[in-house]
Protein backbone atom coordinates (compact mmCIF):
# COMPACT_ATOMS: atom_id res chain seq x y z
CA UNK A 1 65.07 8.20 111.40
CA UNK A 2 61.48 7.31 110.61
CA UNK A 3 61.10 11.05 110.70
CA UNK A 4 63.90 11.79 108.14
CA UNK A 5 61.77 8.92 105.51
CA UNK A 6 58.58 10.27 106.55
CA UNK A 7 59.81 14.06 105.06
CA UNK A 8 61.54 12.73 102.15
CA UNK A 9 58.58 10.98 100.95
CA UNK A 10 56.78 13.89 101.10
CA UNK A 11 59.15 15.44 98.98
CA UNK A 12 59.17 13.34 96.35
CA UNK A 13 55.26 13.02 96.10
CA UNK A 14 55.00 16.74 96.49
CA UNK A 15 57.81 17.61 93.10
CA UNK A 16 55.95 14.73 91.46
CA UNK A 17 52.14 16.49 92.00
CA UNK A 18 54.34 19.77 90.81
CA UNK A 19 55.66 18.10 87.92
CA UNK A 20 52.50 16.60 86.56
CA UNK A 21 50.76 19.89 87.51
CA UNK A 22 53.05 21.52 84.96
CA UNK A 23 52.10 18.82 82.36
CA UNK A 24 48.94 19.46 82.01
CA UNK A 25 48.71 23.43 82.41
CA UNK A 26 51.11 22.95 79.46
CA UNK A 27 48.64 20.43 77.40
CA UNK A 28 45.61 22.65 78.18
CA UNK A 29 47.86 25.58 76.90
CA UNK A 30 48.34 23.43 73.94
CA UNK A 31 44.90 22.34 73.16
CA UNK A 32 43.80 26.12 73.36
CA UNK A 33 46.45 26.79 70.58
CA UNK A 34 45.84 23.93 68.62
CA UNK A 35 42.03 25.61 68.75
CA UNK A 36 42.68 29.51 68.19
CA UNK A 37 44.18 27.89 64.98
CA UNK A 38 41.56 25.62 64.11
CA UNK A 39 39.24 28.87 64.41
CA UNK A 40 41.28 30.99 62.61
CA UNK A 41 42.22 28.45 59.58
CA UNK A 42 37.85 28.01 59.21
CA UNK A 43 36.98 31.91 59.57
CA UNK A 44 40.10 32.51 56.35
CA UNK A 45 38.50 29.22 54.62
CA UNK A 46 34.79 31.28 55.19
CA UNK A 47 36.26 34.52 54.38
CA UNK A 48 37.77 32.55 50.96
CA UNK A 49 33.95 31.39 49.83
CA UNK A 50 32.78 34.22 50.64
CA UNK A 51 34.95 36.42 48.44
CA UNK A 52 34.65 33.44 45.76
CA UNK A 53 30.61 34.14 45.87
CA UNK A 54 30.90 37.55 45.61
CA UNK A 55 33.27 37.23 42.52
CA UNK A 56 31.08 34.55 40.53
CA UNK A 57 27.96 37.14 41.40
CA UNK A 58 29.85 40.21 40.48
CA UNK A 59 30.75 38.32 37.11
CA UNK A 60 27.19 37.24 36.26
CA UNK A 61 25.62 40.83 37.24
CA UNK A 62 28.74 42.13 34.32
CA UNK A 63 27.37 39.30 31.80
CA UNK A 64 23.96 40.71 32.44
CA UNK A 65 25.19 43.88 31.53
CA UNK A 66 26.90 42.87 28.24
CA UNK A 67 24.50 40.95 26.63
CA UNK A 68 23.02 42.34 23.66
CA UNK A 69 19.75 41.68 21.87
CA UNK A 70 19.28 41.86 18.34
CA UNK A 71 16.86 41.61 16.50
CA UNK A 72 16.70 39.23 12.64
CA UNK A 73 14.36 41.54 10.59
CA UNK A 74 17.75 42.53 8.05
CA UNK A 75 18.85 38.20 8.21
CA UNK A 76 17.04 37.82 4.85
CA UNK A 77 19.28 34.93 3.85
CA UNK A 78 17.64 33.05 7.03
CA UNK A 79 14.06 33.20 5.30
CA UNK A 80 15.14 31.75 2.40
CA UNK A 81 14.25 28.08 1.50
CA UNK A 82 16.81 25.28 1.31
CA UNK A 83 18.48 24.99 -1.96
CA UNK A 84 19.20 21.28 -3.20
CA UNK A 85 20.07 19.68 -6.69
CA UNK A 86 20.25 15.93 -8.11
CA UNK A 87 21.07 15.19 -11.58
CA UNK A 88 20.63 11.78 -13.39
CA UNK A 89 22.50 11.03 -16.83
CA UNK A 90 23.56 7.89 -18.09
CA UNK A 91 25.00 5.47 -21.09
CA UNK A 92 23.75 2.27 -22.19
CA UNK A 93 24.68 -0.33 -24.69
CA UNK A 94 21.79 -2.85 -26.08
CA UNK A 95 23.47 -5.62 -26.89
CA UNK A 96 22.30 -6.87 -29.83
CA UNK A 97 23.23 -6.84 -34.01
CA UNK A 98 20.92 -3.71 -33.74
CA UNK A 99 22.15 -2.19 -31.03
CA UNK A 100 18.19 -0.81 -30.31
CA UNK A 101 15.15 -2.18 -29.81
CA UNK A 102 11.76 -1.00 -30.32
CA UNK A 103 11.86 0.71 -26.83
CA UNK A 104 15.20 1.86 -26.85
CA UNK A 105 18.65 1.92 -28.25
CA UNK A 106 22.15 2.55 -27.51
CA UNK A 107 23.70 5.69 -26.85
CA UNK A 108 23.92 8.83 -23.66
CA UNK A 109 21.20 10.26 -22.20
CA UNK A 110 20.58 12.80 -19.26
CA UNK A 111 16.99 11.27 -17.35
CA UNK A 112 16.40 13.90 -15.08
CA UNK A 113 17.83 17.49 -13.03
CA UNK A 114 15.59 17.45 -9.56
CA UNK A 115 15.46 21.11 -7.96
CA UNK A 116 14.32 20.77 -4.16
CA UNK A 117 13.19 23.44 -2.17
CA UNK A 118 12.79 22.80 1.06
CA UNK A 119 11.84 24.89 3.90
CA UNK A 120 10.23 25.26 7.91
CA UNK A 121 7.49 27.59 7.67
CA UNK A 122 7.06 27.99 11.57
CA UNK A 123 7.30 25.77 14.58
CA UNK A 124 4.67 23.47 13.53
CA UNK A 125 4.92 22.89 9.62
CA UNK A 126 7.56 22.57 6.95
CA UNK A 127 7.68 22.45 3.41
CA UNK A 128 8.89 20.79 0.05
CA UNK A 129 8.90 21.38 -3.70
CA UNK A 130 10.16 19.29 -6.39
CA UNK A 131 10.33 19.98 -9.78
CA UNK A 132 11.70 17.55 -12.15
CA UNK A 133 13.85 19.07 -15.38
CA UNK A 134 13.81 16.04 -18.45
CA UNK A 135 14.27 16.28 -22.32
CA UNK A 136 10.40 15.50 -22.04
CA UNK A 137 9.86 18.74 -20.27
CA UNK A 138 9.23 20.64 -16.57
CA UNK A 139 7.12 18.69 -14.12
CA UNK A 140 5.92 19.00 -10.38
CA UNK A 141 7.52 16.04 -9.00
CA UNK A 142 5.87 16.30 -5.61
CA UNK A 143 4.55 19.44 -3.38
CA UNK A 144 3.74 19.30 -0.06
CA UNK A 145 3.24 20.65 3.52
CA UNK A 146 3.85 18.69 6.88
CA UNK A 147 2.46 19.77 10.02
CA UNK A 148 5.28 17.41 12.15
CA UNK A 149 2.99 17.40 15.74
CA UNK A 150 -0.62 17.48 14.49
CA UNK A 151 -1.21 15.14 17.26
CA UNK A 152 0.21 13.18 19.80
CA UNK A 153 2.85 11.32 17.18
CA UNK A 154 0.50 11.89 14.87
CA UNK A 155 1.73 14.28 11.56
CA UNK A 156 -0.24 15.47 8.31
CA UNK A 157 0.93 16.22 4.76
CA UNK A 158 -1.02 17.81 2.41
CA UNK A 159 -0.26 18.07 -1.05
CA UNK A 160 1.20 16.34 -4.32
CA UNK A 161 3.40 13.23 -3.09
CA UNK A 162 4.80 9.64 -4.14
CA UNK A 163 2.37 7.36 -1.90
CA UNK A 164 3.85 4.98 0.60
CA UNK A 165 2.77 1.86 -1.04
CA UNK A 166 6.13 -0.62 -0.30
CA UNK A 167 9.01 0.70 0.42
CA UNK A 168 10.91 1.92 -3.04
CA UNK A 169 7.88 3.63 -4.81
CA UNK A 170 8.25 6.53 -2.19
CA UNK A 171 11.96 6.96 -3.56
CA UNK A 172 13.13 8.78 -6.43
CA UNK A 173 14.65 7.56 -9.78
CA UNK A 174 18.16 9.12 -8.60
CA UNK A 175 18.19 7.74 -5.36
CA UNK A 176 17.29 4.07 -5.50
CA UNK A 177 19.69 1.22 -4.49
CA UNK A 178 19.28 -0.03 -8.60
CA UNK A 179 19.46 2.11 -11.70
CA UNK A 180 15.93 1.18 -12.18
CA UNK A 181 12.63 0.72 -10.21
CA UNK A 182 11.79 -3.23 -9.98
CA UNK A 183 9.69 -4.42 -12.76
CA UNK A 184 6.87 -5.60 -10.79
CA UNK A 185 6.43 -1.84 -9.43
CA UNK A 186 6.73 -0.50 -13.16
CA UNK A 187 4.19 -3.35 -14.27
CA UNK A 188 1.32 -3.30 -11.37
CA UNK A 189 1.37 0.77 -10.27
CA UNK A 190 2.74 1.97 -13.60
CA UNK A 191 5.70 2.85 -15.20
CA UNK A 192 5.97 6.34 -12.45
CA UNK A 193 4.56 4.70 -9.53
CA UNK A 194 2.25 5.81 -7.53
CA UNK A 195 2.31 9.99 -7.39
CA UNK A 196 -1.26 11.51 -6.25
CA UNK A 197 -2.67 14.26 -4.72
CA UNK A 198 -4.12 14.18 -1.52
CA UNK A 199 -3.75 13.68 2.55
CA UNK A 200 -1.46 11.16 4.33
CA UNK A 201 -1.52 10.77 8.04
CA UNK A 202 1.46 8.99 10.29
CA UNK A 203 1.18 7.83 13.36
CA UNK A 204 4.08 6.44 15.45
CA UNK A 205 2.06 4.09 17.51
CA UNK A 206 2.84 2.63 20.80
CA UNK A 207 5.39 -0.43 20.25
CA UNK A 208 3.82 -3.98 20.95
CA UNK A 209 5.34 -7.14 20.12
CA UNK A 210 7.79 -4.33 18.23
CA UNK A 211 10.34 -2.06 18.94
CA UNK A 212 8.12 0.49 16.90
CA UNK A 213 5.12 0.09 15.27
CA UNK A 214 3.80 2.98 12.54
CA UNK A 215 1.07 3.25 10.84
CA UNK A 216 -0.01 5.66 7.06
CA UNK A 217 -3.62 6.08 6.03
CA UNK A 218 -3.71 7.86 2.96
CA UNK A 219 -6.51 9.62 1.10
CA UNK A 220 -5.92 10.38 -2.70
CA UNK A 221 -7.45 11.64 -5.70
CA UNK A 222 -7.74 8.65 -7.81
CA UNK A 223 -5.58 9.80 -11.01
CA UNK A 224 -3.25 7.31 -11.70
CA UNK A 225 -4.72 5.84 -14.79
CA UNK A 226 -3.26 2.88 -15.39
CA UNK A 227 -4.99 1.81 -11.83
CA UNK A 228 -8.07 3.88 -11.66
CA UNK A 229 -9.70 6.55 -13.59
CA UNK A 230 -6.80 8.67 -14.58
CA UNK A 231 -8.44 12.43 -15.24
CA UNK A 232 -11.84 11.49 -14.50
CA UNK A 233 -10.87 10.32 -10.78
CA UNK A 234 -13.09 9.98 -7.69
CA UNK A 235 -12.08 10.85 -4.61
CA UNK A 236 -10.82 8.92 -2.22
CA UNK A 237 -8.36 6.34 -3.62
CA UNK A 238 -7.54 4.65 0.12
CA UNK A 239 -4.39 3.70 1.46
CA UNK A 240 -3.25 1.55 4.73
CA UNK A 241 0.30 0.50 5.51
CA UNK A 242 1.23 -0.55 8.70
CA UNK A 243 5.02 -1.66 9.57
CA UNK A 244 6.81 -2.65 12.22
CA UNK A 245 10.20 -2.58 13.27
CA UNK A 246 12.73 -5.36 14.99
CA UNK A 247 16.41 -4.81 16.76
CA UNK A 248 17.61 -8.36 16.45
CA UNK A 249 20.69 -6.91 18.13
CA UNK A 250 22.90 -4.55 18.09
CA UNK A 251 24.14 -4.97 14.46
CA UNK A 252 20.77 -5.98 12.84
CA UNK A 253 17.39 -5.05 12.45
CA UNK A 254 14.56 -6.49 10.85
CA UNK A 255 11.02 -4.01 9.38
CA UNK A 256 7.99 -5.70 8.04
CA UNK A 257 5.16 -3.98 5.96
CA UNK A 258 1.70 -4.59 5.29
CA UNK A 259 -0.38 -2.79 2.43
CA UNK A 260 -3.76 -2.51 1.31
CA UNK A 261 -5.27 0.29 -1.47
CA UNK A 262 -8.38 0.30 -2.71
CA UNK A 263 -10.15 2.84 -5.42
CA UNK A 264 -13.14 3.23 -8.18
CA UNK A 265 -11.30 2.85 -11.63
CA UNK A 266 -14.51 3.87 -13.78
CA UNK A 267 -14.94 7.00 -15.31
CA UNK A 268 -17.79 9.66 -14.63
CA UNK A 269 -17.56 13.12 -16.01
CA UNK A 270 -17.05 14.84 -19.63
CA UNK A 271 -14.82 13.75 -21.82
CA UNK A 272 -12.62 16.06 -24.35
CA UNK A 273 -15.59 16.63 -26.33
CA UNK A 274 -17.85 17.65 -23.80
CA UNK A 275 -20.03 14.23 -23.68
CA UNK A 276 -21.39 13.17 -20.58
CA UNK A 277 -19.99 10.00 -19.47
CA UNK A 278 -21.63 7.60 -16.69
CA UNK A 279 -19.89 4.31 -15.62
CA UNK A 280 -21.05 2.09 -13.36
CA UNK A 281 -19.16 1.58 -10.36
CA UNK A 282 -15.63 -0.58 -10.60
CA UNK A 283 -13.31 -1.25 -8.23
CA UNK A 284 -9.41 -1.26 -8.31
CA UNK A 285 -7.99 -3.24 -5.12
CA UNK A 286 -4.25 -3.42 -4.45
CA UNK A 287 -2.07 -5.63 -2.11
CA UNK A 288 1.44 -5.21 -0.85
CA UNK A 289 4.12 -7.24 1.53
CA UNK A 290 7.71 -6.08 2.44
CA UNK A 291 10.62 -7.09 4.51
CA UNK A 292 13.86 -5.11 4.93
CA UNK A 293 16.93 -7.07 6.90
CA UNK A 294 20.39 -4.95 7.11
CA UNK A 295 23.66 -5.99 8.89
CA UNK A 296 25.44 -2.45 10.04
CA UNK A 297 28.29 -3.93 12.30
CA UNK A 298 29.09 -1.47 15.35
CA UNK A 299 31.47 1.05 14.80
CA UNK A 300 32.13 0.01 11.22
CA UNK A 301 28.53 1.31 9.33
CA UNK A 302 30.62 3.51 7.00
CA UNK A 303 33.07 0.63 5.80
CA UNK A 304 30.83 -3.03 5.97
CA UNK A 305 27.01 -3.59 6.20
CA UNK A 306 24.57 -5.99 3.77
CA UNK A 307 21.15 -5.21 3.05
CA UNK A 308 17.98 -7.51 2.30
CA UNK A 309 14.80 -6.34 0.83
CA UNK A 310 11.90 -8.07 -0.70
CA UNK A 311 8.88 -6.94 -1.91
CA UNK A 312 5.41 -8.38 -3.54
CA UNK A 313 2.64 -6.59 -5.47
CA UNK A 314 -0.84 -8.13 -6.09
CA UNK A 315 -3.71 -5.93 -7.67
CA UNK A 316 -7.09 -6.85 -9.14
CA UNK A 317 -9.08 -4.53 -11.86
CA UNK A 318 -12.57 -4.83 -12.35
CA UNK A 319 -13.40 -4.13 -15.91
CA UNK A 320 -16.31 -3.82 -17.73
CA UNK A 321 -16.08 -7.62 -19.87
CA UNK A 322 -12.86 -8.83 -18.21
CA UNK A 323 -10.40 -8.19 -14.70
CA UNK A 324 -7.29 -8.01 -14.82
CA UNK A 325 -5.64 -10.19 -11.88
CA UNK A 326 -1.82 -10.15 -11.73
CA UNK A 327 1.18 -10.55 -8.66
CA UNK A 328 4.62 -9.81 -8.69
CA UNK A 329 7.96 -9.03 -6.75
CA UNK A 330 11.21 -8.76 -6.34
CA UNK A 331 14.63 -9.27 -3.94
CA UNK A 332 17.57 -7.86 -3.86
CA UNK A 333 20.78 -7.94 -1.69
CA UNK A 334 23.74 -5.41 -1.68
CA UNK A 335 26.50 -5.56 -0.05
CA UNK A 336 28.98 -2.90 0.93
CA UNK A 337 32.36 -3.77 0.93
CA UNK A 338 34.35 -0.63 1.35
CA UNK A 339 33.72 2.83 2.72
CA UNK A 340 33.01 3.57 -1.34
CA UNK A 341 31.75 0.51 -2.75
CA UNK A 342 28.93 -2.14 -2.89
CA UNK A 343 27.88 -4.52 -5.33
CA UNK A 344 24.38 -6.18 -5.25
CA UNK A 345 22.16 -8.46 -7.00
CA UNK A 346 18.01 -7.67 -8.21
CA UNK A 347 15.88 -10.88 -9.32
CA UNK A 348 12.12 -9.34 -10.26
CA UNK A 349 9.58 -12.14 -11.19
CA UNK A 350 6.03 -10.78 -12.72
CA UNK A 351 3.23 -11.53 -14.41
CA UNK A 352 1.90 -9.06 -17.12
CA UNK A 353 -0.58 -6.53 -16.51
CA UNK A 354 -3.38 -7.72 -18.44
CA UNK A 355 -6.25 -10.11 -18.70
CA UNK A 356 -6.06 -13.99 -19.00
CA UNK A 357 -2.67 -14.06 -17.61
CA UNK A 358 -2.43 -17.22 -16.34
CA UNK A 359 0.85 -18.77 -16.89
CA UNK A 360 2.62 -15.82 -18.26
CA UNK A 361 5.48 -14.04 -16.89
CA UNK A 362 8.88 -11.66 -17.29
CA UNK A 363 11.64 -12.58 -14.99
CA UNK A 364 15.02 -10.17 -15.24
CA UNK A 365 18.26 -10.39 -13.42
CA UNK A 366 20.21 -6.81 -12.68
CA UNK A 367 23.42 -7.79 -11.20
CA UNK A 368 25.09 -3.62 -10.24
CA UNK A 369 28.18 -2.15 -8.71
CA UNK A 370 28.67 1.44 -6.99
CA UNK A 371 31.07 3.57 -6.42
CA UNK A 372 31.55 7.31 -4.38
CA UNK A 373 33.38 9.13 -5.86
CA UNK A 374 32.34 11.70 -2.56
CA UNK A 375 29.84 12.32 -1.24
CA UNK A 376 28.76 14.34 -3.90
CA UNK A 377 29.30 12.24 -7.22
CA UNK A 378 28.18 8.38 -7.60
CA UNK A 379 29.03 5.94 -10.70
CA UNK A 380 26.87 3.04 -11.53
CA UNK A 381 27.57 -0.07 -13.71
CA UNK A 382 24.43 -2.09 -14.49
CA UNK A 383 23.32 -4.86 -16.28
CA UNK A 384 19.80 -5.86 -17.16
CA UNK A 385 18.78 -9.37 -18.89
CA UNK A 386 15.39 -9.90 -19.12
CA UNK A 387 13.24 -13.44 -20.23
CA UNK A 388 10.06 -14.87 -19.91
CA UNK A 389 7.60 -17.28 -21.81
CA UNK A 390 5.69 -13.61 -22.71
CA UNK A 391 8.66 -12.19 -24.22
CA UNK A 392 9.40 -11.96 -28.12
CA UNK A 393 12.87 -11.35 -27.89
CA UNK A 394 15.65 -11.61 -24.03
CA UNK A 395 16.53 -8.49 -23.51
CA UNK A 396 20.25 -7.62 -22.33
CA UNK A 397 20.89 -3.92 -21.52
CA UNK A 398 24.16 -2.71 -19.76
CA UNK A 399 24.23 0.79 -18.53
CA UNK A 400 26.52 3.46 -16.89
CA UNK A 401 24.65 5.90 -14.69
CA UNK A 402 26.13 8.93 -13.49
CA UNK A 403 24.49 11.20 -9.90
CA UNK A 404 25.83 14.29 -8.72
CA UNK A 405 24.18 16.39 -6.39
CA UNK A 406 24.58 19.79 -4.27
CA UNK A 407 22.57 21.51 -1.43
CA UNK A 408 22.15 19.90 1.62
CA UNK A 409 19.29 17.64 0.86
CA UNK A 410 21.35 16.53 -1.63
CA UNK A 411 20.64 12.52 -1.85
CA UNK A 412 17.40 12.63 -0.49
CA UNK A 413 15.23 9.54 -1.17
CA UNK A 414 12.89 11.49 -1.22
């Protein structure tokens, strides 16, 4: 009996160590599979890149082959300069019995046709040419080269241009904010502003206490005549502006400007008739402030913004029996109220330009509205009234000012 357990037992643990024995030859046969396949799936997935590589390099290698190079000696439209046009007309009513004054009267009138050229002579200089078309005649409006990198954010022009005394005297007639320049410009730098000949240097300095700091020194024949010596000039009539520039966030931004100018106003040379004429040294000296605010809301620039600028003149003449000491300014505000319209509001306040002055002054209001026709083709309703204890008779002037312009400098400032 004890035999008979003994050899069943035996049995059973021998089929069991068969059994298991099984088991795993069949899991090792199974893990080798599961392998091969592993193996083979990565040498395809290899053999896939590989074919990819080739294609991509075979494709490039083609492109190589295909490219062409031509040359632009025939591309004679490329060396030509840009083409732009601005013209100025306009229709005013005096509004008086008269309908004129001594100055002026009612009726149309074109002001001016400006043909720009402008053009990039090489990498490191561009240039542009203004001439100015008026009833009065042909003029060169301004004519000058830029060398963009003379320095380190430093650039040079050379040539004919409006000086950057302010902000609006470096604009043109047909593309200020106003029908008009502000009367305090017109009455302290003369009725064109100031237009010389000479060098300007920029420099975009490093910002401090700014978002950007630049700075203009300018170095000008001294021609303007109602300032200095007209055609007998010396040389240099100095200029130094300095401004700086403020994001008050991300709608707003703020610029402040500082000017100084300073040039010989007596003459020294021959006259018409060939005399000799020796004056003894006299000095013009001019002063300047500015501040620019404008709203652009975020993503709505073309439809809503307001604008704030301000602006004050101060010169002093030496004469030869007398100086002539006067200060004036103005501020205006505009705001735009649709993608093609904005309506603003001028107030200049200025004393005369002459001697013994004290006391006396012009003040006008301009209230203005503007609309786009495109892009192309601007209207502008105006009205002028202007007062002051040194006037004979107020003055009230509405006017209708039509700008259309081509070319793709088309409403340059300047």
């Amino acid at each position: 009996m004890r035999y008979l357990i003994w050899r069943t037992s035996g049995f059973i643990l021998l089929s069991v160590a068969l059994l298991y024995a099984q088991d795993s030859t069949k899991i090792q046969h199974l893990e080798a599979r599961i392998k091969a396949l592993e193996e083979k799936a990565e040498e395809k997935e290899l053999e896939k890149l590989i074919k990819e590589a080739e294609n991509l390099s075979r494709e490039k290698e083609e492109a190589k082959e295909k490219k062409i190079f031509t040359g632009g000696q025939r591309s004679l439209q490329a060396l030509n300069p840009e083409l732009s046009i601005a013209s100025d007309a306009y229709g005013q009513y005096i509004m008086n019995e008269q309908g004129f004054t001594e100055d002026s009267r009612s009726g149309a009138f074109f002001r001016v046709a400006e043909l720009q050229f402008q053009s990039d002579l090489d990498p490191f200089s561009f240039t542009k040419i203004i001439l100015e078309f008026s009833p009065e005649g042909i003029e060169f409006a301004e004519a000058y080269i830029t060398w963009s990198r003379l320095l380190e954010d430093v650039s040079l022009t050379a040539g004919k241009f409006r000086q950057q005394f302010g902000i609006v005297n470096r604009w043109h007639a047909h593309a200020l904010d106003q029908f008009d320049w502000p009367l305090a410009l017109t009455m302290i730098l003369g009725e064109e502003g100031l237009n010389q000949i000479g060098l300007s240097f920029e420099w975009l300095m490093p910002s401090f206490m700014a978002d950007a700091n630049n700075l203009f020194i300018q170095l000008t024949n001294g021609e303007n005549e109602h300032l200095f010596a007209g055609e007998m000039f010396s040389f240099p009539s100095s200029l130094a502006r300095f401004t700086s520039y403020y994001d008050l966030s991300l709608d707003t931004y703020l610029e402040l400007g500082l000017t100084g100018m300073a040039g010989k106003n007596n003459r020294r040379g021959y006259d018409e008739d060939g005399e000799l004429i020796l004056e003894s040294n006299r000095f013009t000296y001019l002063a300047g402030l500015d501040l620019t605010l404008l709203w652009e809301p975020t993503n709505q620039s073309r439809y809503r913004s307001f604008l704030w600028r301000n602006e004050v003149y101060y010169v002093y003449k030496n004469l030869t029996d007398e100086d002539i000491k006067a200060i004036g300014g103005y501020s205006y505000g505009e705001y735009q109220f649709d993608r093609r319209w904005s309506s603003g509001l001028r107030i200049d306040l200025t004393q005369p330009y002459e001697a013994e002055n004290k006391n006396k002054y012009y003040y006008q209001i301009v209230p203005y509205i503007t609309w786009w026709q495109s892009p192309w083709v601007k209207f502008r309703l105006q009205y002028n009234y202007l007062n002051g204890n040194h006037v004979d008779v107020e003055d009230h002037t509405l006017r209708l000012q039509l700008v259309w312009a081509v070319g793709p400098h088309k409403h340059d400032r300047y």
